[in-house]
Protein backbone atom coordinates (compact mmCIF):
# COMPACT_ATOMS: atom_id res chain seq x y z
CA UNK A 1 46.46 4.22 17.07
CA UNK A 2 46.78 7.50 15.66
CA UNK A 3 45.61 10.98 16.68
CA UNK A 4 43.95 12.79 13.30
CA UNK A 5 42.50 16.32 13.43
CA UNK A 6 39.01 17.22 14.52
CA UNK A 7 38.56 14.24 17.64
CA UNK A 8 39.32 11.45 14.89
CA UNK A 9 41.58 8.22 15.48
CA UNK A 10 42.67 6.26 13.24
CA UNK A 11 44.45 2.15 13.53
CA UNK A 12 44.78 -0.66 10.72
CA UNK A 13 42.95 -3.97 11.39
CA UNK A 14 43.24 -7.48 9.95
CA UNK A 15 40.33 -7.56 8.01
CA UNK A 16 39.17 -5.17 5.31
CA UNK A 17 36.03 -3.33 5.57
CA UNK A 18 34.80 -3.79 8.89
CA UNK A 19 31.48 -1.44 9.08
CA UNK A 20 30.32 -3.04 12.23
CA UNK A 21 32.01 -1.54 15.25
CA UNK A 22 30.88 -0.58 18.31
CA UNK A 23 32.22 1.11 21.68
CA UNK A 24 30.73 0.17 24.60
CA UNK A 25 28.15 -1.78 23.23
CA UNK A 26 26.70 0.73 20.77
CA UNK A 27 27.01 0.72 17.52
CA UNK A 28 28.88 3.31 15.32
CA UNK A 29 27.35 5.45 12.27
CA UNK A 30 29.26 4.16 9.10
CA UNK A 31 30.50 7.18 7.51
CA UNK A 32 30.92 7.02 3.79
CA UNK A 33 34.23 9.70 3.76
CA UNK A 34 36.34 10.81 6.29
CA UNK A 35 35.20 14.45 6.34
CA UNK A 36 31.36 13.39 7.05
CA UNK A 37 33.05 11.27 10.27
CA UNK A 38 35.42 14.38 10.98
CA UNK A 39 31.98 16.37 10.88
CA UNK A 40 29.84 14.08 12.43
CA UNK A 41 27.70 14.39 9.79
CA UNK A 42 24.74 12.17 10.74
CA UNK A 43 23.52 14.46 13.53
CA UNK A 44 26.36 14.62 15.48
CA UNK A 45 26.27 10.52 15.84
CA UNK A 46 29.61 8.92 16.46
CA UNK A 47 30.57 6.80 13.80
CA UNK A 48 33.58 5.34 11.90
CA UNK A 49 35.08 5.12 8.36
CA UNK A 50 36.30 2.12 7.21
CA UNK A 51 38.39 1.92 3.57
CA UNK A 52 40.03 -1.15 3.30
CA UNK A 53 42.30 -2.28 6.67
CA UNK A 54 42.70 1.35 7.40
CA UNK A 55 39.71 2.49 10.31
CA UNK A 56 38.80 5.79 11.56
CA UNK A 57 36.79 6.41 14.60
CA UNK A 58 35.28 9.77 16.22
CA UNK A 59 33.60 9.08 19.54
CA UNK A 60 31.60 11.51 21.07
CA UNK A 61 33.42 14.37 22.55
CA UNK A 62 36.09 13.45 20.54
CA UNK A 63 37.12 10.64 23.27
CA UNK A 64 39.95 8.17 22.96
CA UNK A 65 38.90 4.92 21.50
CA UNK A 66 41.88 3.99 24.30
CA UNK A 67 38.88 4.73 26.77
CA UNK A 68 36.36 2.79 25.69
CA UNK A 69 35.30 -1.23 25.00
CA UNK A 70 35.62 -1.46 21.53
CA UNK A 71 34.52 -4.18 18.95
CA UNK A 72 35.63 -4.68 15.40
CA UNK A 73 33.61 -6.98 13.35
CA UNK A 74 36.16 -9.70 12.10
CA UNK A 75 33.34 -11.99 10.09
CA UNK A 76 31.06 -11.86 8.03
CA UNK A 77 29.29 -14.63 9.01
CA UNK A 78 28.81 -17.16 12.02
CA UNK A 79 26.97 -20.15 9.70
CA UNK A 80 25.82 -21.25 6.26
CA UNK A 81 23.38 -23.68 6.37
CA UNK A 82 22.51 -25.72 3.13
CA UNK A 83 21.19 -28.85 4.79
CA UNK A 84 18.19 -30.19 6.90
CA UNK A 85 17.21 -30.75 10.58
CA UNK A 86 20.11 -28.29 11.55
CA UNK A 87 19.44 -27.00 15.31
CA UNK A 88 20.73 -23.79 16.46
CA UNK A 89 20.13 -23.35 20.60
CA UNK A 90 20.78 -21.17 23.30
CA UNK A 91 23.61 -19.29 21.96
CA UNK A 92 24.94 -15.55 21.59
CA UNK A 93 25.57 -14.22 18.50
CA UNK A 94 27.35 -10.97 18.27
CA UNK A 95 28.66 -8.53 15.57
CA UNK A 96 28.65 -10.07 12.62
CA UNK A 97 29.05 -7.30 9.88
CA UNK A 98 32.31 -7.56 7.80
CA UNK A 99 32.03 -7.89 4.20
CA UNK A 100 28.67 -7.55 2.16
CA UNK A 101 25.43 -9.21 3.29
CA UNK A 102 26.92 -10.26 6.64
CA UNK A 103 24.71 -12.18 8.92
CA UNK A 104 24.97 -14.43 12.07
CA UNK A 105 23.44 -17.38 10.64
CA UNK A 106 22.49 -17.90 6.80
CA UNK A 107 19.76 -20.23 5.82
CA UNK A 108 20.23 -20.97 2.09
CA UNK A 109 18.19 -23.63 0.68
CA UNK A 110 17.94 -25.80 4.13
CA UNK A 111 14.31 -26.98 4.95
CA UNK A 112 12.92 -28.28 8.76
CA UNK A 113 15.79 -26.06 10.83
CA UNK A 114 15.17 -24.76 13.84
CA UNK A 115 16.53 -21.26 15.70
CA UNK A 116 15.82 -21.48 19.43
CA UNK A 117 17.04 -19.28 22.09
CA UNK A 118 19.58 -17.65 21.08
CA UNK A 119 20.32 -14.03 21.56
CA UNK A 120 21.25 -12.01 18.46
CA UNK A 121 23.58 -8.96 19.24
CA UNK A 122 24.66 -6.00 17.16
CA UNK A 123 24.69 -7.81 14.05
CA UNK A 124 23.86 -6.53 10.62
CA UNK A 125 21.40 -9.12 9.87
CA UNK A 126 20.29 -11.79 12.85
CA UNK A 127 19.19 -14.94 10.46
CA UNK A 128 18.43 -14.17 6.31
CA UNK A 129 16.62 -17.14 4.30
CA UNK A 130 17.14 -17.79 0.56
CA UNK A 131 16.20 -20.13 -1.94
CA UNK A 132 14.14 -23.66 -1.20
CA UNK A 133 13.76 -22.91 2.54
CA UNK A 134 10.53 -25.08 3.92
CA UNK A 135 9.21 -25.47 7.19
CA UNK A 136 11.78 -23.72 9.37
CA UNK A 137 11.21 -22.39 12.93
CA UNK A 138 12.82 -19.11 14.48
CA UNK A 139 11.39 -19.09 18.27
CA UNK A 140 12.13 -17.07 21.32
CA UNK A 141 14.79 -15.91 20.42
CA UNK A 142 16.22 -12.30 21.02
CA UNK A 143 17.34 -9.83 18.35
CA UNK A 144 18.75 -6.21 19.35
CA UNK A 145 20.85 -3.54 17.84
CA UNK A 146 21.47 0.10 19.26
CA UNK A 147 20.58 2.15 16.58
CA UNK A 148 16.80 3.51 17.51
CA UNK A 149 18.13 6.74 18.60
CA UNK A 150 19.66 7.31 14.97
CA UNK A 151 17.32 9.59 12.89
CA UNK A 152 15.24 8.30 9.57
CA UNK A 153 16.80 10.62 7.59
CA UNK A 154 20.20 9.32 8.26
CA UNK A 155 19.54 5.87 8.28
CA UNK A 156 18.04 5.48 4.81
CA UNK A 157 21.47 7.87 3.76
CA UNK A 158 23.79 5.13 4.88
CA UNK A 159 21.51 2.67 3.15
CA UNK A 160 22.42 -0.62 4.61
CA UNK A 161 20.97 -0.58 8.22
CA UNK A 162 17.63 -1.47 7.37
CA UNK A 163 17.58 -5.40 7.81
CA UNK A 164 16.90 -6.09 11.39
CA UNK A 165 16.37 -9.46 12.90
CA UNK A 166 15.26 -12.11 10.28
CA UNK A 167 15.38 -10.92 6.53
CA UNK A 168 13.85 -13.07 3.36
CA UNK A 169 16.32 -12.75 0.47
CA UNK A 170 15.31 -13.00 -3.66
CA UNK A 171 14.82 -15.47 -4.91
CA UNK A 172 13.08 -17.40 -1.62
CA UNK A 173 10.98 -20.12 -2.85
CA UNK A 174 10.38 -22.13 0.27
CA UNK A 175 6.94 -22.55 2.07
CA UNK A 176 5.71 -22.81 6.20
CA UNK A 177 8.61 -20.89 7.97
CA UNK A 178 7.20 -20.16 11.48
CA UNK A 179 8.46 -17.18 13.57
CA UNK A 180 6.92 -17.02 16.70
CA UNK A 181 7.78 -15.73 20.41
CA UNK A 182 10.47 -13.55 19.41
CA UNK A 183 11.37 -10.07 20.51
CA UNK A 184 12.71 -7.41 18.59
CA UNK A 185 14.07 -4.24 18.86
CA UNK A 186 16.51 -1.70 19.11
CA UNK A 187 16.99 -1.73 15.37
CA UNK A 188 15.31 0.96 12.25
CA UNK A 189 13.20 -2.12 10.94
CA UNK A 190 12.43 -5.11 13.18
CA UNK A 191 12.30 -7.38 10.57
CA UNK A 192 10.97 -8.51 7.09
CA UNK A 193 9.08 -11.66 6.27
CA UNK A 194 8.52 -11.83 2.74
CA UNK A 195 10.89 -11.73 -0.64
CA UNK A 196 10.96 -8.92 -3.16
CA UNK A 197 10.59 -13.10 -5.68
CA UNK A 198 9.23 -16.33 -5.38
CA UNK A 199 8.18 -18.78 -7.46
CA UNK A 200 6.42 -20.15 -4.89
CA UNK A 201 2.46 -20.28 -5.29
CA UNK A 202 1.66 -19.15 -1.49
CA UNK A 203 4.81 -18.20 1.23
CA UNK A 204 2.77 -19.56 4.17
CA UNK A 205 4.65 -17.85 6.43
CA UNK A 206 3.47 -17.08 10.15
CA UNK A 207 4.35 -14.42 12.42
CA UNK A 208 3.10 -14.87 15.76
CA UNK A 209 3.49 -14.21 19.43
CA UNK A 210 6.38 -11.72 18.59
CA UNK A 211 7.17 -8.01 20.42
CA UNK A 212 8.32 -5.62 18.40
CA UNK A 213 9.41 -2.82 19.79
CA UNK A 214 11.96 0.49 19.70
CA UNK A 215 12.21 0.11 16.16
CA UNK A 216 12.67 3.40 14.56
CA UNK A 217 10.68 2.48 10.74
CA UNK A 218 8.58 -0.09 10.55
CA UNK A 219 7.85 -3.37 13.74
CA UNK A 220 7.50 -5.72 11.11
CA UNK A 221 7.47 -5.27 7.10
CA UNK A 222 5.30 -7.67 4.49
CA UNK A 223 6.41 -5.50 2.05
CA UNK A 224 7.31 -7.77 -1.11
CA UNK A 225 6.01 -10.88 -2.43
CA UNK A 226 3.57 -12.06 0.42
CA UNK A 227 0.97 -15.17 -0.21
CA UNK A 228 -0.91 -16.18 2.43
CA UNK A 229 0.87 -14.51 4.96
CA UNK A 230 -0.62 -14.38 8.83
CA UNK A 231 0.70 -12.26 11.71
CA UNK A 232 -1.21 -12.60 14.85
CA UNK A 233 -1.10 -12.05 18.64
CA UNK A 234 1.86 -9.86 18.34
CA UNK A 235 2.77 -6.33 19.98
CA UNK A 236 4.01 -3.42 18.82
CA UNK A 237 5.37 -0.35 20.28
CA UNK A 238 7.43 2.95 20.28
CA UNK A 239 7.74 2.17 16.26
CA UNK A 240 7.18 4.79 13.64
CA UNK A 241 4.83 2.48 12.24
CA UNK A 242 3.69 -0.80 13.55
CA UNK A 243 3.05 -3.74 10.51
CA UNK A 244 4.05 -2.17 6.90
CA UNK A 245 2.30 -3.90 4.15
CA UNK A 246 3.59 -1.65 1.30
CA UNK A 247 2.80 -3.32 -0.86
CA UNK A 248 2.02 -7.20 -0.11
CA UNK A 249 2.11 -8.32 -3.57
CA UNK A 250 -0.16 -11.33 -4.26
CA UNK A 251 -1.42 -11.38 -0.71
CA UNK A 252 -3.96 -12.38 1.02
CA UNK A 253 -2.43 -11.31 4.34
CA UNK A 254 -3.82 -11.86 7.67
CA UNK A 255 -3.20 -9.24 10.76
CA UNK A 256 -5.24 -10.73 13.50
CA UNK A 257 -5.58 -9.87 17.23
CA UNK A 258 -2.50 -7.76 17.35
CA UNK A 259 -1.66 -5.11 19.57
CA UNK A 260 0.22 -1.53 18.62
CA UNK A 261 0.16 0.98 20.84
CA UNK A 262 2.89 4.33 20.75
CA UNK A 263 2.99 4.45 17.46
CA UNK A 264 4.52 7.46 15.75
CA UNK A 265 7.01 10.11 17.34
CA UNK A 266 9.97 8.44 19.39
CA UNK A 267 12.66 10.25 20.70
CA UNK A 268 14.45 9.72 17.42
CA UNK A 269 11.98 10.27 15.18
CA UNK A 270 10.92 14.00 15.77
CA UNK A 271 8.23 15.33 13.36
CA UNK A 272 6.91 11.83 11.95
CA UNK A 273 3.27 10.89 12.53
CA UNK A 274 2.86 6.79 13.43
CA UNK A 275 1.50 4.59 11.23
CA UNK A 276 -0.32 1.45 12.96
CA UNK A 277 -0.60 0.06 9.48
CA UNK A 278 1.32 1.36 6.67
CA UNK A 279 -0.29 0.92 3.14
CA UNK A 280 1.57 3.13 1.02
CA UNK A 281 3.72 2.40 -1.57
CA UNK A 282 4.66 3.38 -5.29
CA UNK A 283 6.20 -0.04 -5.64
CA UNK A 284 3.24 -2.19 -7.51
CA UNK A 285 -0.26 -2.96 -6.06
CA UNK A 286 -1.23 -5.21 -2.88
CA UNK A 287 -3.11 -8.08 -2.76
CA UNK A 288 -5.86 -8.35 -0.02
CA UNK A 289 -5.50 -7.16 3.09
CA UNK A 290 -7.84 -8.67 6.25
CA UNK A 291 -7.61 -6.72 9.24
CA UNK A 292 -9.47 -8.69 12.05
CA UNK A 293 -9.53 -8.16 15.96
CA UNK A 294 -6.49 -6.10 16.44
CA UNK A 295 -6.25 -2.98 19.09
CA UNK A 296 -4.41 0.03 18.12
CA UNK A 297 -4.07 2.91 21.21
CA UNK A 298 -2.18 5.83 20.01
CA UNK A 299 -1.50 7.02 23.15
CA UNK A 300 1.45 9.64 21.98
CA UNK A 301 -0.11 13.27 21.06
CA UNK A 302 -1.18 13.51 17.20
CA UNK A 303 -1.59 10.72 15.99
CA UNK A 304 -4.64 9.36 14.55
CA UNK A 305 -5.74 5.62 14.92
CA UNK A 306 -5.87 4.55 11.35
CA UNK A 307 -4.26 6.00 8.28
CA UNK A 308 -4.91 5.38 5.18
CA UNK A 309 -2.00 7.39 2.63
CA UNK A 310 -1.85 8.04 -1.13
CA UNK A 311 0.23 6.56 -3.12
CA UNK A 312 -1.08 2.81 -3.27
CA UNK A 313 -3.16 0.68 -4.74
CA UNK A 314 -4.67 -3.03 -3.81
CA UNK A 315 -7.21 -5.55 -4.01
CA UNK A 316 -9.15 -4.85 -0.77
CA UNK A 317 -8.77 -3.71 2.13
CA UNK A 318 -10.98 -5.43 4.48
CA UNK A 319 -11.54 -4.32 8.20
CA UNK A 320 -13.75 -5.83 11.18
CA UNK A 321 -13.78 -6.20 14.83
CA UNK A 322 -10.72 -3.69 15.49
CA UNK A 323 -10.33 -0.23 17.90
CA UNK A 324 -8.71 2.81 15.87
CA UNK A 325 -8.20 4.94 18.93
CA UNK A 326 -6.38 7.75 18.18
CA UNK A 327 -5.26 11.37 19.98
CA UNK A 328 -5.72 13.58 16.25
CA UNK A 329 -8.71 11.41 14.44
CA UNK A 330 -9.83 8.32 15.05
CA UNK A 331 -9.11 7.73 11.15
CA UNK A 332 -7.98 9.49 7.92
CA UNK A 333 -8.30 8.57 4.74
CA UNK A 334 -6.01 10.14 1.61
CA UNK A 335 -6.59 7.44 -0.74
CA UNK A 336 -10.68 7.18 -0.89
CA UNK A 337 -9.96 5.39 -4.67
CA UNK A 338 -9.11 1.99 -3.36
CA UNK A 339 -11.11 -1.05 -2.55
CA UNK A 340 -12.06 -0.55 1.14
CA UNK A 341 -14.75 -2.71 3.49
CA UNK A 342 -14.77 -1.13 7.16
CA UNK A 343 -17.30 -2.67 9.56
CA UNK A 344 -17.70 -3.40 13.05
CA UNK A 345 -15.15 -1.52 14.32
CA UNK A 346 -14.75 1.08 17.32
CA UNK A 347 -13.96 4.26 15.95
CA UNK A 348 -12.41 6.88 18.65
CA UNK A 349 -10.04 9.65 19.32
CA UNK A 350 -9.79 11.03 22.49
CA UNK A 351 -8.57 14.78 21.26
CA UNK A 352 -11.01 17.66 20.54
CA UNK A 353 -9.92 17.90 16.38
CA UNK A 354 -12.02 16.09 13.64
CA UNK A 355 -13.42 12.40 13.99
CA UNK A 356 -12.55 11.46 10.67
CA UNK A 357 -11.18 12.98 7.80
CA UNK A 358 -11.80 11.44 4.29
CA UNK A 359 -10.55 13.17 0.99
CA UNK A 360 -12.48 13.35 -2.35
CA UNK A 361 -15.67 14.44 -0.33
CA UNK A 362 -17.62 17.72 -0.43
CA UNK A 363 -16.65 17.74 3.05
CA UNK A 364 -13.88 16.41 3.95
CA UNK A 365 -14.03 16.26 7.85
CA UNK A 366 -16.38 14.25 9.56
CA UNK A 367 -17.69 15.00 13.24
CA UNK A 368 -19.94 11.34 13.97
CA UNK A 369 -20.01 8.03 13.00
CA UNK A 370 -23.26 8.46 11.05
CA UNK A 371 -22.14 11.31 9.02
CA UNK A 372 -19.32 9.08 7.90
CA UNK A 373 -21.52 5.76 7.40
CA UNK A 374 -23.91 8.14 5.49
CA UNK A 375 -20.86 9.75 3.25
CA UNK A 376 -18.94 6.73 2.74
CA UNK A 377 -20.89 3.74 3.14
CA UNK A 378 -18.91 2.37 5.51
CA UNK A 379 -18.99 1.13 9.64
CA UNK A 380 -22.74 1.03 9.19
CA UNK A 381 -22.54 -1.27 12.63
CA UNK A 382 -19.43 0.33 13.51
CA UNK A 383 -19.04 2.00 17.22
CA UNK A 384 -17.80 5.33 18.31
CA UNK A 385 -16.78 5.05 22.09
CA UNK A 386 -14.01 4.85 24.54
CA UNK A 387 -12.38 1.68 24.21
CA UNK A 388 -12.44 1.49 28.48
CA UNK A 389 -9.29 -0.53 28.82
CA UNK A 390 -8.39 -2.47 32.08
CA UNK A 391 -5.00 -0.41 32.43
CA UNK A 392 -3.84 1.11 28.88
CA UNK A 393 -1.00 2.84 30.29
CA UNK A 394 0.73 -0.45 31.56
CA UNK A 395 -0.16 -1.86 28.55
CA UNK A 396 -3.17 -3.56 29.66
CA UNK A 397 -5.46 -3.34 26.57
CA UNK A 398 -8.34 -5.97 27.73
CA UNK A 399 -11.61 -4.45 27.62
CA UNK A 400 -12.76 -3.33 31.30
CA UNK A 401 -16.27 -5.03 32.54
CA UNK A 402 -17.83 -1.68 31.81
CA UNK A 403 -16.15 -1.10 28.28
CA UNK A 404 -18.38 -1.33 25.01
CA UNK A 405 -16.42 -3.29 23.25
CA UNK A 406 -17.47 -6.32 24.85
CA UNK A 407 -20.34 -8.63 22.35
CA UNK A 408 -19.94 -5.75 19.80
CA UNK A 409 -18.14 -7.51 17.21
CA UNK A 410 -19.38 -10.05 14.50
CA UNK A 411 -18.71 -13.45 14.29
CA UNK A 412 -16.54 -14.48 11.93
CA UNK A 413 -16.23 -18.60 11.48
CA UNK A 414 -12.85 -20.06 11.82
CA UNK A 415 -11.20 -16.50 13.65
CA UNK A 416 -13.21 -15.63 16.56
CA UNK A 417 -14.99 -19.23 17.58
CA UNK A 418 -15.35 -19.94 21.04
CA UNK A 419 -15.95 -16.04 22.26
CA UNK A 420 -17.33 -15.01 25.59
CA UNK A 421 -20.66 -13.44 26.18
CA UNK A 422 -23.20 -12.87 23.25
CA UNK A 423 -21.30 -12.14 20.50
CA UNK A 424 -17.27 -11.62 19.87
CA UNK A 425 -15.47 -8.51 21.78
CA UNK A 426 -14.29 -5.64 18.90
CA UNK A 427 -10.41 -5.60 19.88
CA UNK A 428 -7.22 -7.99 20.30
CA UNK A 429 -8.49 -9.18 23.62
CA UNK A 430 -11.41 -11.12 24.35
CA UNK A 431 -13.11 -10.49 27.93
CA UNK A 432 -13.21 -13.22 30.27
């Protein structure tokens, strides 16, 4: 190990390019030169350069590495699976990132595998799919990283920290992969469930049961080519935005009964406002989008409860039975051009600034529920209320015996059967 100027070490290791390194546990920025690691370039975030066998790390405070647990990534991969009725369980899986595309375990091609219980560590990608990949399972299983405190900005600089836990690769032409009763978090995007191609007619993919959380971009992404796609029953929290469908190309896609709360503003992510669902995109036009049953709670100080931003375009974007509760508005909309069919929702924001706020109007800020029903057509049985939640700030979200949410919503055959009470609850959570 050698001493370099400005707090910087430098060794030779066996393998070249090993951009996955961390020192006591946590990750290390990948620095593109060795002045930007001498610097600390990336907001003062310790970090290495790797160029070839040759490695340079600055720790914070200039430390010895000598003084700290240190891990090199040696391999790019743990396994390649190309066959059928493979079963991963129960196992650890930790710091994988040498080489391009690394990954713990690559599914390419295989059909019917299963992913159970394992925990996935520090790697750059937990499990990617490719190619002909039917019918496989990834269930309670564990994926971290350590990167949530590092900023937006200099994440998308570095460029290649943005996988998460499970990643579809292009071409992925298989059908039915379940992901269910996972958690994710610690990374800058949970995860992503659908392929930039297919030649697939629908993806069938379901999402369900999942946390997502400390993620500092998006819980989940549909962004890409998404056909019949269904996320339900899942949480989200303390992400910048919760489910990203920017753009789901093809769609439909489902989001039912799920649950994002703390959207927005983590300690990371300074000056962003949250995004429960993220529509925008310049990168081609959605499909249709049905929003059913799910809560969002704000919670954190300006942010609004639904957002609706320009650029995008899409098919329609349907909405019924949710709570928009936000702290700014209950609900702004910059992109008033696009096919939209709100109804039956609760409407609220618990701050003292605008209800609503709705470009392209003559007024653009909307104080009540009827003056937006009357200037937009929409929510015509929509509510405007406090959600009343059993305990919101331990994450309860059911609605209280008191709240008016309960029999507000509209049945809707095959998504809310077997309800409580008169009629369907608006929200995630159905009273008891």
């Amino acid at each position: 190990m050698t001493r370099l100027a400005g707090g910087v070490f430098a060794t030779t290791v066996n393998r070249p390019d090993p951009h996955l390194v961390t020192a006591n546990g946590a990750r290390l920025y990948p620095y593109s030169d060795l002045a930007s690691l001498t610097a600390l370039s990336a907001s003062n975030t310790p970090g290495i350069f790797a160029n070839g066998t040759a490695l340079s790390v600055h720790l914070a405070g200039g430390a010895s590495p000598a003084t700290a647990a240190m891990a090199i990534s040696r391999y790019n991969y743990a396994f390649t699976v190309t066959g059928d009725f493979v079963y991963f369980r129960d196992l650890t899986l930790q710091n994988y990132g040498q080489g391009d595309y690394a990954k713990a375990i690559y599914i390419r091609g295989g059909s019917d595998n299963l992913v159970q219980g394992c925990r996935f560590i520090n790697n750059d990608l937990g499990i990617g799919l490719k190619g002909a990949t039917d019918r496989n399972v990834i269930q309670d299983n564990e994926f971290s990283d350590t990167i949530f405190g590092w900023t937006w900005e200099d994440v998308k600089a570095e460029g290649n920290l943005e996988t998460g836990g499970v990643r579809f690769y292009s071409p992925d032409d298989g059908r039915g992969t379940v992901i269910r009763r996972n958690k994710f978090h610690d990374f800058f995007d949970g995860l992503g469930i659908c392929p930039t191609e297919s030649a697939a007619v629908t993806n069938e993919t379901d999402f369900y049961d999942n946390q997502s959380y400390n993620n500092g971009d998006d819980g989940v992404e549909t962004d890409g080519r998404c056909a019949n796609v269904r996320l339900w029953g899942n949480v989200f929290h303390d992400t910048l935005s919760g489910i990203s469908l920017a753009p789901v190309m093809d769609g439909p896609v489902y989001c039912l009964r799920n649950q994002i709360y703390l959207a927005g503003a983590g300690h990371s992510q300074a000056g962003y406002t949250g995004l429960p669902f993220k529509f925008n995109s310049s990168d081609g036009a959605s499909g249709a989008m049905y929003l059913l049953h799910n809560t969002v709670d704000a919670q954190r100080a300006g942010n609004s409860g639904f957002r609706i931003m320009s650029p995008g375009t899409w098919q329609i974007l349907y909405t019924r039975n949710n709570i928009w509760a936000g702290t700014l508005h209950a609900m702004e909309n910059a992109n008033p051009t696009q096919p939209l069919d709100m109804d039956y929702d609760d409407l609220w924001r618990s701050g003292s600034d605008t209800f609503v706020t709705w470009d392209g109007l003559t007024s653009t800020h909307l104080t009540t529920l009827p003056e937006v029903t009357a200037a937009t057509a929409q929510e015509a049985h929509g509510i405007s209320a406090a959600p009343a939640f059993t305990a919101p700030a331990s994450a309860d979200f059911s609605p209280s015996p008191s709240s008016p949410l309960v029999d507000r919503g509209l049945y809707i055959p095959g998504i809310n059967d077997g309800y409580a009470g008169q009629a369907p609850d608006i929200g995630a959570i159905e009273a008891r």
